[in-house]
PDB file of N, CA and C in Angstrom:
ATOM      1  N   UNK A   1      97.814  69.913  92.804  1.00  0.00           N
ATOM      2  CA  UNK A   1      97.073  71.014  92.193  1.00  0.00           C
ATOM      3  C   UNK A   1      96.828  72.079  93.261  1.00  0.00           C
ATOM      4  N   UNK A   2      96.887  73.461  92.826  1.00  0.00           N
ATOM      5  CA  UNK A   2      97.278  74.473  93.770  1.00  0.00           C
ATOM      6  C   UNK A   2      95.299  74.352  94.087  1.00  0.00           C
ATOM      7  N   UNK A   3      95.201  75.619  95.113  1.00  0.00           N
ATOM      8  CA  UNK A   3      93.306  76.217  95.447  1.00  0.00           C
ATOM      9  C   UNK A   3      93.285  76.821  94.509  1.00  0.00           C
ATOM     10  N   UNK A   4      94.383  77.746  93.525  1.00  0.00           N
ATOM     11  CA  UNK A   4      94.291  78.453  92.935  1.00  0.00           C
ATOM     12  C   UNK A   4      93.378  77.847  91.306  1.00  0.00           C
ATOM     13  N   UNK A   5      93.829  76.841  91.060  1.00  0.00           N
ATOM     14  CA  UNK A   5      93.866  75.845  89.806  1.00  0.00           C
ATOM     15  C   UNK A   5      92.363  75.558  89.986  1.00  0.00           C
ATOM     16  N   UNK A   6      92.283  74.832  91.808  1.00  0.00           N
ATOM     17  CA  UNK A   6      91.025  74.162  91.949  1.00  0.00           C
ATOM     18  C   UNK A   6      89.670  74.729  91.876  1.00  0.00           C
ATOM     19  N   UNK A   7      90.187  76.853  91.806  1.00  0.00           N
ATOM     20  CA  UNK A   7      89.197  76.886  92.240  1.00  0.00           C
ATOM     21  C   UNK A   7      87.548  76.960  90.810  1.00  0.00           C
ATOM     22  N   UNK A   8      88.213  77.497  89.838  1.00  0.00           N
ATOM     23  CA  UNK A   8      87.344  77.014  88.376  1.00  0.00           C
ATOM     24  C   UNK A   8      86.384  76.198  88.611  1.00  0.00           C
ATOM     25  N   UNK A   9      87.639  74.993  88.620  1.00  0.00           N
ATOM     26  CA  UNK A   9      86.124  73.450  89.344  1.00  0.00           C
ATOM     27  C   UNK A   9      85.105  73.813  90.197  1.00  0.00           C
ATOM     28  N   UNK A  10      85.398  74.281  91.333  1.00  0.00           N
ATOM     29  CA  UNK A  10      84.632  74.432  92.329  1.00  0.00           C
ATOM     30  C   UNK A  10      83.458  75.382  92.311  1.00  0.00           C
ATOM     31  N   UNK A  11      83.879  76.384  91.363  1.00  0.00           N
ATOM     32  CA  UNK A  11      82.951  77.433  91.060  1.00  0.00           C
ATOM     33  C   UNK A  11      81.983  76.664  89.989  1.00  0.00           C
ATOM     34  N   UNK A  12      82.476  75.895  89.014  1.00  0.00           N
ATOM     35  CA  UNK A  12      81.407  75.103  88.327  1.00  0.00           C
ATOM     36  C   UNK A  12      80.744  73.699  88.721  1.00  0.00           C
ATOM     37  N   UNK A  13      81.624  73.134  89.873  1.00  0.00           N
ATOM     38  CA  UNK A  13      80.520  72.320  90.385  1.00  0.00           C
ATOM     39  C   UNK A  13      79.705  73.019  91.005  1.00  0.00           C
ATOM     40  N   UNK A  14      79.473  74.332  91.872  1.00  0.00           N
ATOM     41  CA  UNK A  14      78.342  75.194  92.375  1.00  0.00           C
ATOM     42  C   UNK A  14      77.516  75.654  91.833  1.00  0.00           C
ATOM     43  N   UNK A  15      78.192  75.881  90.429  1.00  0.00           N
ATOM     44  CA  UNK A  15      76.735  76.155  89.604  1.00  0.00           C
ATOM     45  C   UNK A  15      75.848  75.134  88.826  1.00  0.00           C
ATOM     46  N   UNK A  16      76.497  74.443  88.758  1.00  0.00           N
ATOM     47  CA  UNK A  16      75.692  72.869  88.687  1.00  0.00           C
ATOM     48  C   UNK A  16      74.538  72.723  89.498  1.00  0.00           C
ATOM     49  N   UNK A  17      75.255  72.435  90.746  1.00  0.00           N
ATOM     50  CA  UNK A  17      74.244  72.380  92.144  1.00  0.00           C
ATOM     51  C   UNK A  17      73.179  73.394  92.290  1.00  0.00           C
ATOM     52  N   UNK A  18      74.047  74.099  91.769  1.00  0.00           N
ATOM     53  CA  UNK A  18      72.046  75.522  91.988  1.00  0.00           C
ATOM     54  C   UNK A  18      71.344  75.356  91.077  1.00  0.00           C
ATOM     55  N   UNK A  19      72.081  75.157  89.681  1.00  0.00           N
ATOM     56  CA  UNK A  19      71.285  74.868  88.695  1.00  0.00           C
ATOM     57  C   UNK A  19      70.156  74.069  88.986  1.00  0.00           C
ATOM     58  N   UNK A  20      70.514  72.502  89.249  1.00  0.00           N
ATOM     59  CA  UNK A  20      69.610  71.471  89.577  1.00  0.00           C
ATOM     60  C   UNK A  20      68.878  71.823  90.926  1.00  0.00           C
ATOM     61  N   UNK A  21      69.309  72.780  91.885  1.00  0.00           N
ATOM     62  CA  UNK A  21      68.506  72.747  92.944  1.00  0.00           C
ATOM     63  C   UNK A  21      66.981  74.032  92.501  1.00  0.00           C
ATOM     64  N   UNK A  22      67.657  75.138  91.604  1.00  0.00           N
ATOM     65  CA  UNK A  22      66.247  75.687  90.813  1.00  0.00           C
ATOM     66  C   UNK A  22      65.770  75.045  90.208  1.00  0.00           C
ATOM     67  N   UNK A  23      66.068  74.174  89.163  1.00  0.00           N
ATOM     68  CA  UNK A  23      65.430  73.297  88.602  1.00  0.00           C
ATOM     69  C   UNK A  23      64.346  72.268  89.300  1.00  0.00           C
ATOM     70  N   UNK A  24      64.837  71.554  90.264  1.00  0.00           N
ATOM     71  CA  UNK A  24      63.559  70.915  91.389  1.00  0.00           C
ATOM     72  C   UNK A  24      62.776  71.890  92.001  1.00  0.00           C
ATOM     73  N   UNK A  25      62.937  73.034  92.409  1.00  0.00           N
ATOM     74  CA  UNK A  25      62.709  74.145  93.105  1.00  0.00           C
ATOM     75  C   UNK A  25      61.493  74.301  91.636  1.00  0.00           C
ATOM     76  N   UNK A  26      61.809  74.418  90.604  1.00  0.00           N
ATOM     77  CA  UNK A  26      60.410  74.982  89.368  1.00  0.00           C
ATOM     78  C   UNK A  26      59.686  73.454  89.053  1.00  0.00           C
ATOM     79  N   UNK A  27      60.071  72.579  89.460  1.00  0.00           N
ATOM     80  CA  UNK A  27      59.218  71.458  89.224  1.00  0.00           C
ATOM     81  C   UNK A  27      58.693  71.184  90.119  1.00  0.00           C
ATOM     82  N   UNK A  28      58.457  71.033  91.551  1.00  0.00           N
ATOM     83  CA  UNK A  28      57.905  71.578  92.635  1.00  0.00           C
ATOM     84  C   UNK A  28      56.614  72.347  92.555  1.00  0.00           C
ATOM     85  N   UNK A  29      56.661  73.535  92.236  1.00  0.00           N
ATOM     86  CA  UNK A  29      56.086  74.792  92.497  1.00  0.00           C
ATOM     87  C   UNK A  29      55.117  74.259  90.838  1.00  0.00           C
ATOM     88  N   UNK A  30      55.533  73.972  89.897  1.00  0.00           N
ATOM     89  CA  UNK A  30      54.845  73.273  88.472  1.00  0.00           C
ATOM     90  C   UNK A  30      53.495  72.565  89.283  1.00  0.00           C
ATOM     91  N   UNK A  31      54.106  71.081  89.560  1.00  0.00           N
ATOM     92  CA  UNK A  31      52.996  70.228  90.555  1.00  0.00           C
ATOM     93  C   UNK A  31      52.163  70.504  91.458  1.00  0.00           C
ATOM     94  N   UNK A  32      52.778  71.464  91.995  1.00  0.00           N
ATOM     95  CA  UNK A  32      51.926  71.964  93.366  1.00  0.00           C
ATOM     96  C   UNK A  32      50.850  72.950  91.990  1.00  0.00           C
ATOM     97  N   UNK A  33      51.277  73.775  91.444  1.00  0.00           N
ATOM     98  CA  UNK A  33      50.148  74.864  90.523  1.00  0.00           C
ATOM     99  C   UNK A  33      48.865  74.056  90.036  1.00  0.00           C
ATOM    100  N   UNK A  34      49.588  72.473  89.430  1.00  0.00           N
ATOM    101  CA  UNK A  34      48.910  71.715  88.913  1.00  0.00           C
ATOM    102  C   UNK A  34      48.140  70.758  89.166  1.00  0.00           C
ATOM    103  N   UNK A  35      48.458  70.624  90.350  1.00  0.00           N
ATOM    104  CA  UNK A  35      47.530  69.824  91.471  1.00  0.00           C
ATOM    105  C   UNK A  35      46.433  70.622  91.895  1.00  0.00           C
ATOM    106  N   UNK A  36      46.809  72.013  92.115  1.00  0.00           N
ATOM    107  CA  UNK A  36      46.176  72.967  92.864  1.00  0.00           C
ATOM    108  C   UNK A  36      44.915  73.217  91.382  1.00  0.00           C
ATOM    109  N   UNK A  37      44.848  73.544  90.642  1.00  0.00           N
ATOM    110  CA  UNK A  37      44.285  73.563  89.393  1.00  0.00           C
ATOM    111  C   UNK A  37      43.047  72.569  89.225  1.00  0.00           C
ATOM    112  N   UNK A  38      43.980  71.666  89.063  1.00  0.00           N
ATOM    113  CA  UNK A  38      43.161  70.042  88.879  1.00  0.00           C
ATOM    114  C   UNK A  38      41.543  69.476  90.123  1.00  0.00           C
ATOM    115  N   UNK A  39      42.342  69.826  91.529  1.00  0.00           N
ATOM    116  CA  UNK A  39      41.439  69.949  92.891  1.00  0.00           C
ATOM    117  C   UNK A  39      40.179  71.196  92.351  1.00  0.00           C
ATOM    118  N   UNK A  40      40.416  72.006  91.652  1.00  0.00           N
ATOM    119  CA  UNK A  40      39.319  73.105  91.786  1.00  0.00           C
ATOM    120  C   UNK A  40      38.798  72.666  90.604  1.00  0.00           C
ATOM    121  N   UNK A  41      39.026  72.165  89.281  1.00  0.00           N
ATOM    122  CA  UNK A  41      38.454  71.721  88.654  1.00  0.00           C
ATOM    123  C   UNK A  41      37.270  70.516  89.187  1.00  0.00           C
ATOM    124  N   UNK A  42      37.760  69.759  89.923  1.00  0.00           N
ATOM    125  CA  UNK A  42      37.107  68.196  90.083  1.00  0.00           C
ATOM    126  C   UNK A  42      36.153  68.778  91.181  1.00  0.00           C
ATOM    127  N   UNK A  43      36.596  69.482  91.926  1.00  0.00           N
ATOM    128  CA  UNK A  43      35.474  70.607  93.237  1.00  0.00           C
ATOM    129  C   UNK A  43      34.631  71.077  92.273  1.00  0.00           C
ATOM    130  N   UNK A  44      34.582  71.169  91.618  1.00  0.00           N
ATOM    131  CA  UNK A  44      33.635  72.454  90.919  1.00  0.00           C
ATOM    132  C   UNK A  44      32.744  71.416  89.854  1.00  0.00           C
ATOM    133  N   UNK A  45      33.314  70.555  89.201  1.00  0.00           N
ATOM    134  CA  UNK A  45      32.382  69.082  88.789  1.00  0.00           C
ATOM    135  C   UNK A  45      31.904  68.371  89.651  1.00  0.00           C
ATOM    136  N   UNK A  46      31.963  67.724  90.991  1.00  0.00           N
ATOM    137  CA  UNK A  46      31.380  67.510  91.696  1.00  0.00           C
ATOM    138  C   UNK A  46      30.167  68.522  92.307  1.00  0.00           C
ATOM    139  N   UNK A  47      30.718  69.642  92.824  1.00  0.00           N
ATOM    140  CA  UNK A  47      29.558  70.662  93.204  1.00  0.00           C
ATOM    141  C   UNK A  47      28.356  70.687  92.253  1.00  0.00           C
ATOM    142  N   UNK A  48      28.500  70.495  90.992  1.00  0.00           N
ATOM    143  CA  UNK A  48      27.423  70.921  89.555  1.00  0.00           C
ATOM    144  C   UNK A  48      26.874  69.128  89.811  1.00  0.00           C
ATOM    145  N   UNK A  49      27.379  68.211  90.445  1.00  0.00           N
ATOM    146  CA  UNK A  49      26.733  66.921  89.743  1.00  0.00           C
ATOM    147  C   UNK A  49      25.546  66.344  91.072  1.00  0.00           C
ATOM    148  N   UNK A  50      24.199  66.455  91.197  1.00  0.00           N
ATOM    149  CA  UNK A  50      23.402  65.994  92.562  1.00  0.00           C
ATOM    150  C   UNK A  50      23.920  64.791  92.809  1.00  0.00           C
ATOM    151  N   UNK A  51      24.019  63.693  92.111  1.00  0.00           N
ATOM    152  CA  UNK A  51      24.533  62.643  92.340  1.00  0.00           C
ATOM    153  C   UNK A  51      26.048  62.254  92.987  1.00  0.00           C
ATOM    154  N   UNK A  52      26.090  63.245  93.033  1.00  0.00           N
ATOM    155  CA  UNK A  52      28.012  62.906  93.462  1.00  0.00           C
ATOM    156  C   UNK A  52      28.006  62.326  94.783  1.00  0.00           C
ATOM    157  N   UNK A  53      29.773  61.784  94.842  1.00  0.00           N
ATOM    158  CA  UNK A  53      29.936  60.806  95.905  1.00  0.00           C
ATOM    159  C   UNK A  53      30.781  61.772  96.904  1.00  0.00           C
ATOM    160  N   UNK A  54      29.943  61.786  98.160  1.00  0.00           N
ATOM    161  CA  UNK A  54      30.166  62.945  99.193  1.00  0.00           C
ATOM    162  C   UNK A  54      31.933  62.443 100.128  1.00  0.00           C
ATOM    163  N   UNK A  55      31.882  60.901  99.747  1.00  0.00           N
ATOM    164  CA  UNK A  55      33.130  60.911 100.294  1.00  0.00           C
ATOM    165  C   UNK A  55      34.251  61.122  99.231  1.00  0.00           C
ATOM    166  N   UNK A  56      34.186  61.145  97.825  1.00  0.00           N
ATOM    167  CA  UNK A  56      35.095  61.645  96.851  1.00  0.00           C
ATOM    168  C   UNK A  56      35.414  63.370  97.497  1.00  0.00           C
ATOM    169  N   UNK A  57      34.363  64.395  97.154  1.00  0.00           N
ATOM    170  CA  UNK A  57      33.983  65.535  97.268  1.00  0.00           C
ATOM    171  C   UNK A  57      34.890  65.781  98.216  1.00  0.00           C
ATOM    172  N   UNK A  58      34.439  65.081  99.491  1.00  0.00           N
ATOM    173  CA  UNK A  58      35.229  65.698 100.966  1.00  0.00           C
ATOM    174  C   UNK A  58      36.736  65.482 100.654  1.00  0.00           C
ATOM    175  N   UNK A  59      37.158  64.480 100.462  1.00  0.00           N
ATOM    176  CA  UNK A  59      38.508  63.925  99.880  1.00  0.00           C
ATOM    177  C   UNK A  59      39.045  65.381  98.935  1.00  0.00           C
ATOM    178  N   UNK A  60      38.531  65.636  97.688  1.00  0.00           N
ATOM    179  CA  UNK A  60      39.044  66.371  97.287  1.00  0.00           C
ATOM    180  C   UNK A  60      39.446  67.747  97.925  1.00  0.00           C
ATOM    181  N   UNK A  61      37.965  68.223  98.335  1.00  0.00           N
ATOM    182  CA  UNK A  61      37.903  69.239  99.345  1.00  0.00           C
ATOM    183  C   UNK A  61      39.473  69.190 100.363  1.00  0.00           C
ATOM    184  N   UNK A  62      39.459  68.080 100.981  1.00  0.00           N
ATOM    185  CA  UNK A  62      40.960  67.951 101.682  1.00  0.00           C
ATOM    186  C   UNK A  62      42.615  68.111 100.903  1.00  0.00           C
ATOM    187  N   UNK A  63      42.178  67.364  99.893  1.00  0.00           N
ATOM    188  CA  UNK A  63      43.639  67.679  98.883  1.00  0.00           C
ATOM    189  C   UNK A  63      43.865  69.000  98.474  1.00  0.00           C
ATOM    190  N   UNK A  64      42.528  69.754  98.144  1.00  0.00           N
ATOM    191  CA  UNK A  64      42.783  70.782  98.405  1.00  0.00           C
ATOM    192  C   UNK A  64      43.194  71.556  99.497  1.00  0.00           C
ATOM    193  N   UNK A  65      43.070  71.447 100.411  1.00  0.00           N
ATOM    194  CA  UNK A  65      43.107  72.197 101.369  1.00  0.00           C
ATOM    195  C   UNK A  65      44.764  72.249 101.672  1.00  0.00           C
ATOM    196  N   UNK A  66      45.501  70.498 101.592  1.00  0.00           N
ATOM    197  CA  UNK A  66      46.748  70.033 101.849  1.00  0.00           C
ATOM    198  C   UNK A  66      48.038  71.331 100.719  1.00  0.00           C
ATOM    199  N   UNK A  67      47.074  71.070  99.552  1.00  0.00           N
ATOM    200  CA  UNK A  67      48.083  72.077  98.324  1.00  0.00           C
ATOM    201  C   UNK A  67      48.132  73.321  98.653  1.00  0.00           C
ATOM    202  N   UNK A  68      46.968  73.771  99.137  1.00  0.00           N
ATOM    203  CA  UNK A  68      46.974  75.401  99.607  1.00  0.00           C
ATOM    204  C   UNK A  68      47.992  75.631 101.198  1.00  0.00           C
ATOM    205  N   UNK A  69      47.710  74.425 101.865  1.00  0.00           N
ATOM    206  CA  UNK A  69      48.712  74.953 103.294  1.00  0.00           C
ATOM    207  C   UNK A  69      50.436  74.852 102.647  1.00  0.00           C
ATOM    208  N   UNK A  70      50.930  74.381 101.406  1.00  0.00           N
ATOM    209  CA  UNK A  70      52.030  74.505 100.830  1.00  0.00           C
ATOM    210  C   UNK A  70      52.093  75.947 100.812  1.00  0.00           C
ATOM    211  N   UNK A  71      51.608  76.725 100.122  1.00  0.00           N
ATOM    212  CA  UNK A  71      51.307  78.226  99.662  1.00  0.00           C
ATOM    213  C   UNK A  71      51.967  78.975 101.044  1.00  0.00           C
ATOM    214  N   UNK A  72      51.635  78.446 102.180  1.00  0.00           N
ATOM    215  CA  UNK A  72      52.199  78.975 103.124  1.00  0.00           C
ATOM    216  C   UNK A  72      53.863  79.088 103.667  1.00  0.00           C
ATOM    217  N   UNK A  73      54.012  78.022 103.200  1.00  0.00           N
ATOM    218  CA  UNK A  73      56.071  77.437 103.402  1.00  0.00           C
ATOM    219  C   UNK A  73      56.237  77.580 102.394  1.00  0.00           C
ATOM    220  N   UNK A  74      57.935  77.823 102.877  1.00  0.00           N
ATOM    221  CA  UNK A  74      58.135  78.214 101.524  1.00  0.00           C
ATOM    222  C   UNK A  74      58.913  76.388 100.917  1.00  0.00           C
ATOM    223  N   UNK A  75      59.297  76.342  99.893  1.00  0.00           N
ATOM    224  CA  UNK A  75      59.681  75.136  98.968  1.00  0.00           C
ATOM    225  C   UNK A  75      60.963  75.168  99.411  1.00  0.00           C
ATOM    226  N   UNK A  76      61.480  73.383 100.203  1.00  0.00           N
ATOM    227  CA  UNK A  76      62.757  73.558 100.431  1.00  0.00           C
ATOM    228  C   UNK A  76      63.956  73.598  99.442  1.00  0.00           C
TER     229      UNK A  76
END
């Protein structure tokens, strides 16, 4: 088979590959939104509750902090 023949294939296995690599690339950036979401929700129920458990709180406080230093890099 000539490069000439091969090259069709090659152009559609590449778009395959980007396909699926945007595709992880928006499911990524989904989780991270939704994590990021979820942390300010549970921050913000803890803050409203006197009783809360200060080592949950700090914990969250940190997961947050972990989702936001993403915001900075970019998604490989």
């Amino acid at each position: 088979m000539s490069y000439i023949a091969q090259t069709p294939l090659l152009v559609e296995r590449s778009l395959h590959l980007l396909a699926v690599a945007l595709r992880e690339v928006a499911m990524e950036r989904f989780v991270h939104n939704e994590n990021t979401a979820l942390y300010k929700k549970l921050i913000a129920e803890s803050e409203r509750n006197p009783k809360r458990d200060e080592d949950r709180h700090k914990m969250l406080l940190t997961l947050l902090a972990e989702e936001k230093a993403k915001d900075k890099k970019p998604f490989d």
